[in-house]
C-alpha atoms as a PDB file:
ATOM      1  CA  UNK A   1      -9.804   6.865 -21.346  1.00  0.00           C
ATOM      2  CA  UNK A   2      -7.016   9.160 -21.958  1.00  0.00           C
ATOM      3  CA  UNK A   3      -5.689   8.261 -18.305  1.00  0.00           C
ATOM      4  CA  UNK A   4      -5.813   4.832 -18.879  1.00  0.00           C
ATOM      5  CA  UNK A   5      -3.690   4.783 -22.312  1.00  0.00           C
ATOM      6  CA  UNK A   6      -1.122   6.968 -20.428  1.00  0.00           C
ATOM      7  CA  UNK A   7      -1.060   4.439 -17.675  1.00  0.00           C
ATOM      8  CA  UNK A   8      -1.167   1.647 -20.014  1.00  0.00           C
ATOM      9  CA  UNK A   9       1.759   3.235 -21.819  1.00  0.00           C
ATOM     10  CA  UNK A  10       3.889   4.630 -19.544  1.00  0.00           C
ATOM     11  CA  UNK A  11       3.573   1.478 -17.144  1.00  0.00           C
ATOM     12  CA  UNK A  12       1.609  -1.440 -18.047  1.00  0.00           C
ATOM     13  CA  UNK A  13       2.774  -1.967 -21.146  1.00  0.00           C
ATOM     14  CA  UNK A  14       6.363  -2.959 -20.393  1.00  0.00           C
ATOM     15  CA  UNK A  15       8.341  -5.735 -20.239  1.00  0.00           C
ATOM     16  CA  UNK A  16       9.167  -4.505 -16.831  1.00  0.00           C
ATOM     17  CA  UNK A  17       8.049  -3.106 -13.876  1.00  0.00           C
ATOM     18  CA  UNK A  18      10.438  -0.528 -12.290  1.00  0.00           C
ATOM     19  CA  UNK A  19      12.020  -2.129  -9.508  1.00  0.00           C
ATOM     20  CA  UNK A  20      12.831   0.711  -7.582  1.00  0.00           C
ATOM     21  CA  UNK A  21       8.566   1.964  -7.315  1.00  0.00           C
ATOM     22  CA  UNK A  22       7.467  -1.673  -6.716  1.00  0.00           C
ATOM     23  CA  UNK A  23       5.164  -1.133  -3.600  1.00  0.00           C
ATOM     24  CA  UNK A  24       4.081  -3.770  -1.305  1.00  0.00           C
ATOM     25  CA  UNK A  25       0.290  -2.803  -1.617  1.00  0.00           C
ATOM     26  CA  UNK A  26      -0.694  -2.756   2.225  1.00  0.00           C
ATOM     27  CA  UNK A  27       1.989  -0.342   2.755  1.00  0.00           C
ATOM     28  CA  UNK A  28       1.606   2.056  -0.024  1.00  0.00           C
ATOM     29  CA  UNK A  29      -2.407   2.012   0.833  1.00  0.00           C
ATOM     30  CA  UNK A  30      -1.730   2.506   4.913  1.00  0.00           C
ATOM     31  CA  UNK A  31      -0.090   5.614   3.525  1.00  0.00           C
ATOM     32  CA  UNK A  32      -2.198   6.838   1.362  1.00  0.00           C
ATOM     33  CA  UNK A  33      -5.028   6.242   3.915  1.00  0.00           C
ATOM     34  CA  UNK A  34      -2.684   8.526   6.379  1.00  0.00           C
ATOM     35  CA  UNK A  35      -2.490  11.207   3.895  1.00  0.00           C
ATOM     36  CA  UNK A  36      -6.127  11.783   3.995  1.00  0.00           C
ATOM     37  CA  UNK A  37      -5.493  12.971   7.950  1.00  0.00           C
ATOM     38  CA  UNK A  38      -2.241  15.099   6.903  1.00  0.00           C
ATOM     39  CA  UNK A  39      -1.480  18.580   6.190  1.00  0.00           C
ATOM     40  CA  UNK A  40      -2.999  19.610   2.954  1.00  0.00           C
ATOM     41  CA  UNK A  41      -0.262  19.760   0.143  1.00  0.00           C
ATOM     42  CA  UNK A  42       1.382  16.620   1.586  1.00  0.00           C
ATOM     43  CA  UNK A  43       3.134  14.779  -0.808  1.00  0.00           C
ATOM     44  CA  UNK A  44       4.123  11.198  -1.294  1.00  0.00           C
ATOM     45  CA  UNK A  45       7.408   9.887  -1.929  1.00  0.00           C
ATOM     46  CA  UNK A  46       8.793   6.419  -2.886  1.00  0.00           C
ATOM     47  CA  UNK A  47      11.778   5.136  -1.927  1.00  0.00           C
ATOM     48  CA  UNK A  48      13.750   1.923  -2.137  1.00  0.00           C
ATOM     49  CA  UNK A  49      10.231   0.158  -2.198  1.00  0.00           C
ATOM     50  CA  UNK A  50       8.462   2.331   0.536  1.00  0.00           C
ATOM     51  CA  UNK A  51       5.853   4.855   0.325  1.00  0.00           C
ATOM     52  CA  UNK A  52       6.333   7.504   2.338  1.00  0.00           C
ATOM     53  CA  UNK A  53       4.177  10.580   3.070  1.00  0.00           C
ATOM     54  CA  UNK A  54       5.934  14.122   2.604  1.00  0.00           C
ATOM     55  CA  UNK A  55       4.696  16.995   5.094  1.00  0.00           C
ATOM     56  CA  UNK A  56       4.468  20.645   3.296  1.00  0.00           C
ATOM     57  CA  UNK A  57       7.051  22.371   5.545  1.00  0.00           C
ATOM     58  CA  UNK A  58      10.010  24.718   4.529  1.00  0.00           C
ATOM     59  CA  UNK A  59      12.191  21.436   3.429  1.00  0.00           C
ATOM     60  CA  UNK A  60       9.286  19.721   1.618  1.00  0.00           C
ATOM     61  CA  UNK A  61      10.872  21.095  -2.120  1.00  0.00           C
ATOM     62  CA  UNK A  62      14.521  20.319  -0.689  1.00  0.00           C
ATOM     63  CA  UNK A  63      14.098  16.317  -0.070  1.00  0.00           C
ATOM     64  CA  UNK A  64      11.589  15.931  -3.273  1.00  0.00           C
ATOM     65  CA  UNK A  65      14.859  17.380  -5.331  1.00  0.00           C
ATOM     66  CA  UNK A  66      17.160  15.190  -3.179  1.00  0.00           C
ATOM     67  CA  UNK A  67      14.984  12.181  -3.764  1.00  0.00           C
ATOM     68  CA  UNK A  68      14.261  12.772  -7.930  1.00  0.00           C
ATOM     69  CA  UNK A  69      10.410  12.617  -6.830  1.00  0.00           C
ATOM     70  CA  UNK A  70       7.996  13.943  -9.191  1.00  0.00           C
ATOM     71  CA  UNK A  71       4.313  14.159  -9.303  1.00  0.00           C
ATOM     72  CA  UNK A  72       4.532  11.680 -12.526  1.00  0.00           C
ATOM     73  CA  UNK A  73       5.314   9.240  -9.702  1.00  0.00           C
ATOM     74  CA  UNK A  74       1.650   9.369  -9.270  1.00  0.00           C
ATOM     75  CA  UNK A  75       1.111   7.223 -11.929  1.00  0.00           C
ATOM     76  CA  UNK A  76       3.104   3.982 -10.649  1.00  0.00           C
ATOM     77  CA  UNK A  77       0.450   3.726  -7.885  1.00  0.00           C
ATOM     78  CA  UNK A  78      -2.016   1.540 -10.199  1.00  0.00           C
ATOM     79  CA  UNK A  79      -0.247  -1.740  -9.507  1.00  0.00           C
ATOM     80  CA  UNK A  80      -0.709  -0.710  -5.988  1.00  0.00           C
ATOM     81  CA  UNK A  81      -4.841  -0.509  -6.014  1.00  0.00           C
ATOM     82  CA  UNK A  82      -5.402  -3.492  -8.689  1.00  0.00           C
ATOM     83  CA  UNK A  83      -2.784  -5.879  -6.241  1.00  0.00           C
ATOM     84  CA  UNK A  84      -4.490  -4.295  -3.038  1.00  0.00           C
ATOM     85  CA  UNK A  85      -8.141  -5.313  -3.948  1.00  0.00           C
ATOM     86  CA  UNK A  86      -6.554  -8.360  -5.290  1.00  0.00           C
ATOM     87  CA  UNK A  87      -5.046 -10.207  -2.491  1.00  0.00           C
ATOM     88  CA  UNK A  88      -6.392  -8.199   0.851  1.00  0.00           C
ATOM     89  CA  UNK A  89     -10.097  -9.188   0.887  1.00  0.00           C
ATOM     90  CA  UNK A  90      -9.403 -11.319   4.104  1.00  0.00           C
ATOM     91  CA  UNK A  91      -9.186  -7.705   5.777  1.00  0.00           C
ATOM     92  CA  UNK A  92     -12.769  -7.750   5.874  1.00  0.00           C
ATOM     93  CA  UNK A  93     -12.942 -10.472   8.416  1.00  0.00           C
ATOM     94  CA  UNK A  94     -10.964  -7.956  10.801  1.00  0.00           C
ATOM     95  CA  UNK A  95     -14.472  -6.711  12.160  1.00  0.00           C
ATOM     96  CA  UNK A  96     -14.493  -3.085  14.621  1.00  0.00           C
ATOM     97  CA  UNK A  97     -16.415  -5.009  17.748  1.00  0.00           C
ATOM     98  CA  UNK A  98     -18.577  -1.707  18.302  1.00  0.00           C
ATOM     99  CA  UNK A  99     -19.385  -1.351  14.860  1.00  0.00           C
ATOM    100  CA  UNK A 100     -19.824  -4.548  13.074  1.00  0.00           C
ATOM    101  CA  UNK A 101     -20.122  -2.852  10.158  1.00  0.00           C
ATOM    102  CA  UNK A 102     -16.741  -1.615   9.895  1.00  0.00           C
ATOM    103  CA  UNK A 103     -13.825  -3.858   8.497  1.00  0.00           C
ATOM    104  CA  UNK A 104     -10.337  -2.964   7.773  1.00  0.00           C
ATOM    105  CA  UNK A 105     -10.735  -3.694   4.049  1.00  0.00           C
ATOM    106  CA  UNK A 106     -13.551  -1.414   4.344  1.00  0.00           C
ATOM    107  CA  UNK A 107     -11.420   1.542   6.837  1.00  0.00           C
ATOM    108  CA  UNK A 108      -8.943   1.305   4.006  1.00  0.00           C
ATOM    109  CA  UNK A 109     -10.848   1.201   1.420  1.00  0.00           C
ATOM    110  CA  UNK A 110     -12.536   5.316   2.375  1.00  0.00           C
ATOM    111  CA  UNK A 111      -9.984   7.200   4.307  1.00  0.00           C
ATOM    112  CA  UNK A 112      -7.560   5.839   1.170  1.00  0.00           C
ATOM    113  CA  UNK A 113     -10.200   7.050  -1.377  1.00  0.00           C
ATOM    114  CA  UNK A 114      -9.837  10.343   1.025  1.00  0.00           C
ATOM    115  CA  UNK A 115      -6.273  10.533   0.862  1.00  0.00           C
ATOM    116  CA  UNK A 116      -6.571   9.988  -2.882  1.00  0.00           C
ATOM    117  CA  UNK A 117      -8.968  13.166  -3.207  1.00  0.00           C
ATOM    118  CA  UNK A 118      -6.266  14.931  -0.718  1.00  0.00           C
ATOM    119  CA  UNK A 119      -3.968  14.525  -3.328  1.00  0.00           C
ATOM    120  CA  UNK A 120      -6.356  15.634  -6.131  1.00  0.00           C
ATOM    121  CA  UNK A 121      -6.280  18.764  -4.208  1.00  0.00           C
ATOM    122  CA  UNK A 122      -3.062  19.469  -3.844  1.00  0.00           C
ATOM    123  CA  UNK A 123      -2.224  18.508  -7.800  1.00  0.00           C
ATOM    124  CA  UNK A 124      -5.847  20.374  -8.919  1.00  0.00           C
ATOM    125  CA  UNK A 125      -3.673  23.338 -10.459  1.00  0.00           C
ATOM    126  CA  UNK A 126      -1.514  20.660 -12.481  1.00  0.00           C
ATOM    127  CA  UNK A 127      -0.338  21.369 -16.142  1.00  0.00           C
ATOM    128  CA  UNK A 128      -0.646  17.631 -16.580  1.00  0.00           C
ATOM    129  CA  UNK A 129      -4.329  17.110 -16.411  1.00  0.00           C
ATOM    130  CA  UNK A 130      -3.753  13.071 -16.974  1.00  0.00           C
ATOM    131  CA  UNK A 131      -2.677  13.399 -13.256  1.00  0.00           C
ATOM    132  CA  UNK A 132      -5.876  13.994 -12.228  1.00  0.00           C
ATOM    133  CA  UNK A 133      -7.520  12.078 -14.326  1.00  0.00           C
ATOM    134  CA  UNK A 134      -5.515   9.240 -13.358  1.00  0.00           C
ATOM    135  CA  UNK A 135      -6.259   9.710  -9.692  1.00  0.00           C
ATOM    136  CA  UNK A 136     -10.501   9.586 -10.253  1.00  0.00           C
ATOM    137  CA  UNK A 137      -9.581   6.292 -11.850  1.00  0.00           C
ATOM    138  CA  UNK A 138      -7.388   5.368  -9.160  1.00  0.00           C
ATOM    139  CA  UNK A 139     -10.764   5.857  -6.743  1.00  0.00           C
ATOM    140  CA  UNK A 140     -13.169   4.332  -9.257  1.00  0.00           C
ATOM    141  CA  UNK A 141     -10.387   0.730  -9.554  1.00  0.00           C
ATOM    142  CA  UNK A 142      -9.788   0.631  -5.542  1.00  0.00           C
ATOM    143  CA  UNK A 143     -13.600   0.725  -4.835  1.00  0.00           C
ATOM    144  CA  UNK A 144     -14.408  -2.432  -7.654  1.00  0.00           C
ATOM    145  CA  UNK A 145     -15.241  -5.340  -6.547  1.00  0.00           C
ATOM    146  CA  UNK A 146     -12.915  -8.527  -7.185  1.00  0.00           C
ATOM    147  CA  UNK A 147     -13.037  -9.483 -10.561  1.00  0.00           C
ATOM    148  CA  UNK A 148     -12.775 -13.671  -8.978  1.00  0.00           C
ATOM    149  CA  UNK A 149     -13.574 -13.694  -5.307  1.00  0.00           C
ATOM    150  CA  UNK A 150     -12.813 -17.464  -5.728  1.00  0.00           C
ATOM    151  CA  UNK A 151      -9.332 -16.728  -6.460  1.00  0.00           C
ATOM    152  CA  UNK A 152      -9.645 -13.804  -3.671  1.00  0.00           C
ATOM    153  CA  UNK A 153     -11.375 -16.197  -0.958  1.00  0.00           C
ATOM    154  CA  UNK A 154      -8.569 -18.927  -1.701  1.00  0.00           C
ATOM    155  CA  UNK A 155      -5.882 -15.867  -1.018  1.00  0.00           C
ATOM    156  CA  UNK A 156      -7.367 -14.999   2.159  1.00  0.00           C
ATOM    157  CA  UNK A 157      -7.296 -18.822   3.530  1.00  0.00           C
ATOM    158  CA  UNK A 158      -4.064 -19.235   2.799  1.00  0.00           C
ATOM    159  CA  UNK A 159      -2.721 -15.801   3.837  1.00  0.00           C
ATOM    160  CA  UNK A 160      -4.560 -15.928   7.541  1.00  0.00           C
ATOM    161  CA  UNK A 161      -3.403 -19.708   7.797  1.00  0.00           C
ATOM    162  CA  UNK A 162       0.266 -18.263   7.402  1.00  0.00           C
ATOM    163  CA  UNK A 163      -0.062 -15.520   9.679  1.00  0.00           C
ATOM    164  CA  UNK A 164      -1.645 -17.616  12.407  1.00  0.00           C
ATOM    165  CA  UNK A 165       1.654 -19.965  12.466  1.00  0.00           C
ATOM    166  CA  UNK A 166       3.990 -16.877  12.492  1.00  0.00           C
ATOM    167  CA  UNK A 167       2.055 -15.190  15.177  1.00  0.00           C
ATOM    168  CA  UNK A 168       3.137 -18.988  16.871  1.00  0.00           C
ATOM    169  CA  UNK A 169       6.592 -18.677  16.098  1.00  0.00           C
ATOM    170  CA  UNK A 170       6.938 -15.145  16.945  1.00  0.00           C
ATOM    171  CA  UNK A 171       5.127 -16.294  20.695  1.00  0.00           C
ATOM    172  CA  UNK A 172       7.571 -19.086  21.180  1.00  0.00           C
ATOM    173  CA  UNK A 173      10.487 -16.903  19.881  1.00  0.00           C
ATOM    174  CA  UNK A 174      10.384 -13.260  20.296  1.00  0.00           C
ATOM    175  CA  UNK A 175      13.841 -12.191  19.508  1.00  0.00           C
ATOM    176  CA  UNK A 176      13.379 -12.368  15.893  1.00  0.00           C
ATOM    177  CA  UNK A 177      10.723 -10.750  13.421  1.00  0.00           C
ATOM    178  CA  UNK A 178      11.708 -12.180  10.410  1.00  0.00           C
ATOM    179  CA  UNK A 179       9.221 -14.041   8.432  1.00  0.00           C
ATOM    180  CA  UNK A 180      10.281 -16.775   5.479  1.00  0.00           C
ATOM    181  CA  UNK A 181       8.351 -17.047   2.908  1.00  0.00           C
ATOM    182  CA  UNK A 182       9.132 -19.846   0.045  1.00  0.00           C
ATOM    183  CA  UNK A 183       8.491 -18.269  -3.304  1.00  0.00           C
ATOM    184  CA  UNK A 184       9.946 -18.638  -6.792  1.00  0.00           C
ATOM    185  CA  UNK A 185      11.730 -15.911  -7.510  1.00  0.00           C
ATOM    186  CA  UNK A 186      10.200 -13.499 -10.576  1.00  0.00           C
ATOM    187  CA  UNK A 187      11.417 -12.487 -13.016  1.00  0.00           C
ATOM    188  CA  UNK A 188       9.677 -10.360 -15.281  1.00  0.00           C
ATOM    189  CA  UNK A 189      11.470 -10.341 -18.502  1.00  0.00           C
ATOM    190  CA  UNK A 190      11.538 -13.977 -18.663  1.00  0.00           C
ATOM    191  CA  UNK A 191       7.603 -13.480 -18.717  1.00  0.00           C
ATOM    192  CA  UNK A 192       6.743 -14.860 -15.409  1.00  0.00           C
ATOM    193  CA  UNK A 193       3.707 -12.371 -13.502  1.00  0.00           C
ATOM    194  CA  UNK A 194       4.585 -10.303 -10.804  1.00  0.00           C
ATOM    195  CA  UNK A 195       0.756 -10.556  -9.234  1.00  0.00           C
ATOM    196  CA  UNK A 196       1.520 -14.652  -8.956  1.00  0.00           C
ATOM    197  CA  UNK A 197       4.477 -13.909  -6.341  1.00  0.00           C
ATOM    198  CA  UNK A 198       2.892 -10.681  -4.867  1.00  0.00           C
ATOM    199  CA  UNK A 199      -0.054 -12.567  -3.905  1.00  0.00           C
ATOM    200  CA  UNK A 200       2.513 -14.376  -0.815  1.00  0.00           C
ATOM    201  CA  UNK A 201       3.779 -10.541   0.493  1.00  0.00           C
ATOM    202  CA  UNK A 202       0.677 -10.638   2.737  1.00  0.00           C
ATOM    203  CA  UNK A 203       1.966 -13.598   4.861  1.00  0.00           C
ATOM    204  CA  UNK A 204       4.735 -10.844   6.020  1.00  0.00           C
ATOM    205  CA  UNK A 205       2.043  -9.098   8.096  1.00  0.00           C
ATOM    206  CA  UNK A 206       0.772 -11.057  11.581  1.00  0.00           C
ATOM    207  CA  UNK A 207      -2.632 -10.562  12.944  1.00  0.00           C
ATOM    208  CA  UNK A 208      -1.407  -8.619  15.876  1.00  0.00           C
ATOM    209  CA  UNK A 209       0.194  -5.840  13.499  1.00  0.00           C
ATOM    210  CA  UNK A 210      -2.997  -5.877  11.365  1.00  0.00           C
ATOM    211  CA  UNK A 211      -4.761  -4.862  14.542  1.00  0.00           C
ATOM    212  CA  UNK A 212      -2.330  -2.017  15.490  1.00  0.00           C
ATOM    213  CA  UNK A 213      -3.114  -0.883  12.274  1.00  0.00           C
ATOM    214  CA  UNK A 214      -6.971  -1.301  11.976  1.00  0.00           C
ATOM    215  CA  UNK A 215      -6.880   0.649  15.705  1.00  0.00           C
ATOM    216  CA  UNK A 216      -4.573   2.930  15.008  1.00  0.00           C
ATOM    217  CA  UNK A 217      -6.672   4.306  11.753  1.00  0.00           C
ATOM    218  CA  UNK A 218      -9.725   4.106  13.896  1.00  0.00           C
ATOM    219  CA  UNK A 219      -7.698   6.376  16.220  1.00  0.00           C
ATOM    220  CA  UNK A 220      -7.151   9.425  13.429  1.00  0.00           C
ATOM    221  CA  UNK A 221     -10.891   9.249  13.043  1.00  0.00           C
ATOM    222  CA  UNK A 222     -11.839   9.849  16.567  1.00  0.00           C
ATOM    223  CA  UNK A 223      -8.726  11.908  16.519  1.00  0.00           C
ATOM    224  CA  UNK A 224      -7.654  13.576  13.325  1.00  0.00           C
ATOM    225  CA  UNK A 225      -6.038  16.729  15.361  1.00  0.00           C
ATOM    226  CA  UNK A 226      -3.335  13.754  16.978  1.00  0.00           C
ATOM    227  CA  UNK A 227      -1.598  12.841  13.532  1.00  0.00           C
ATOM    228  CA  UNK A 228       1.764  13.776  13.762  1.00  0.00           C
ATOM    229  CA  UNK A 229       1.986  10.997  17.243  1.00  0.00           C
ATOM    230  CA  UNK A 230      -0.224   8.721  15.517  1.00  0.00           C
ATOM    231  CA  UNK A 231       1.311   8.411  12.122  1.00  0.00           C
ATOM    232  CA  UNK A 232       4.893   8.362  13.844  1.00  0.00           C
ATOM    233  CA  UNK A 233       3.933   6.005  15.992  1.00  0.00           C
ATOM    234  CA  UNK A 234       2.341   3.833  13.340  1.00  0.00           C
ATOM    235  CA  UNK A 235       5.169   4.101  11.064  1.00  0.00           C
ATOM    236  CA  UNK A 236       7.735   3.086  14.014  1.00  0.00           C
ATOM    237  CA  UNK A 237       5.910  -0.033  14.808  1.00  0.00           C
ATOM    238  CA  UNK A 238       5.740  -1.089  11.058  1.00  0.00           C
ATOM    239  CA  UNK A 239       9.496  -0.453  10.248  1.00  0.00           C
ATOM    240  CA  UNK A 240      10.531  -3.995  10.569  1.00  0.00           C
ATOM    241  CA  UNK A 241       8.151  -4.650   8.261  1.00  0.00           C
ATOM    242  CA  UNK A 242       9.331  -2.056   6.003  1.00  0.00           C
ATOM    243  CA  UNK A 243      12.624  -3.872   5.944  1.00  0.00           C
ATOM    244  CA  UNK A 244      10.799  -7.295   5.449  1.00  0.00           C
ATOM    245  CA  UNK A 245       9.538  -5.680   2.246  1.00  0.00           C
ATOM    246  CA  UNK A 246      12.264  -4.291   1.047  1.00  0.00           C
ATOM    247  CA  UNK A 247      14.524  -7.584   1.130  1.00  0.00           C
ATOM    248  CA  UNK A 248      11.976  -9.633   0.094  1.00  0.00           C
ATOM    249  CA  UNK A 249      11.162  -7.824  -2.691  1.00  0.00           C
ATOM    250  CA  UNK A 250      15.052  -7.953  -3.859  1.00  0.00           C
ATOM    251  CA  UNK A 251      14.873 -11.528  -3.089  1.00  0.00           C
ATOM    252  CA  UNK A 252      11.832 -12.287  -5.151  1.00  0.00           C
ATOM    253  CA  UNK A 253      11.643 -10.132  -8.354  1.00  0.00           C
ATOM    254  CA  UNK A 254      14.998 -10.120 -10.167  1.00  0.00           C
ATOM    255  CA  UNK A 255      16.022  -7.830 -13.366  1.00  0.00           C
END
């Protein structure tokens, strides 16, 4: 409870939502689902819109000056979790064809919960102790069901309908990876909710990079002493992406 109210406080319960830590949620949860294969005492970092994993080496305290980061930053991940479980259900039809079992919403879903307890780790000598109680409610909101699979079923038509015509339009023309998406733009003083334009950001992603992702996740799990290649790799591939996200969420949610 006391986690909550200082979530509720310090982020909820404003008229806005710092634009600088909105996260798309796929790519703040591929992260944290990376962190559970990193170094321990990795940190993450936001940055114009991106989360970004930082590696304990000798420059580690250096860039988190540099950067203002702050382990309070912890505590503008909830949007992340509530949107993630929100509009990505359709990940679950993403199926591992040697282990039927295993979906992507599902991959997610644990080595994220293991990246979460990675960073409960690191922070577990905190003064702050609503850090850490904000992170076990992190793990208890991201593993909830839906609260209207309706709403969540409706998301996932629509978002795999989208993605199937760009994965068309990226086949006929190659030279260009940019996605449009029409939208009203938000704006959040003016009362309008962010989660009603966040629930388009998924068209941004095609099938074929869900897959890369998906695979490369399965990878780390086969292969959890190849992470540096992996998550480099990963991270390369999804940089136009990055971009994508970045402009679009100038584009779409004004102050």
């Amino acid at each position: 409870m006391y986690a909550m109210n200082f979530i509720y406080n310090s982020v909820i319960n404003k008229k806005k939502e710092r634009f600088n830590v909105i996260l798309e949620p796929l790519q703040a949860v591929i992260q944290i689902a990376l962190l559970s294969f990193a170094p321990n005492d990795s940190k993450l970092n936001i940055y114009n819109n991106i989360l970004f994993i930082q590696i304990p080496n000798w420059n580690q305290s250096i860039l988190r000056t540099y950067y203002n980061d702050s382990k309070n930053d912890i505590f503008f991940l909830f949007n992340v979790f509530t949107r993630f479980t929100k509009f990505y259900q359709h990940l679950k039809l993403i199926i591992d064809p040697k282990d039927t079992q295993l979906n992507m919403f599902k991959l997610l879903q644990e080595t994220a919960t293991n990246g979460i307890d990675k960073l409960l780790q690191t922070y577990r000598h905190t003064e702050n102790p609503a850090i850490l109680h904000t992170l076990n409610l992190y793990k208890k909101i991201f593993n909830e069901e839906p609260t209207n699979p309706k709403i969540e079923q409706s998301v996932a038509e629509t978002g795999h309908s989208k993605r199937k015509d760009r994965d068309k339009c990226l086949g006929a023309n190659s030279t260009t990876n940019q996605t449009h998406i029409d939208n009203p733009v938000a704006n959040p003083g003016a009362g309008v909710d962010i989660d009603a334009i966040f629930a388009n950001i998924t068209k941004l992603y095609s099938d074929s990079e869900l897959f890369i992702i998906f695979n490369t996740i399965k990878l780390l799990l086969a292969n959890p002493e190849n992470f540096a290649p992996y998550c480099d790799g990963l991270n390369n591939i999804l940089t136009p992406i990055n971009t994508q996200i970045q402009k679009w969420i100038v584009d779409n949610i004004v102050y």
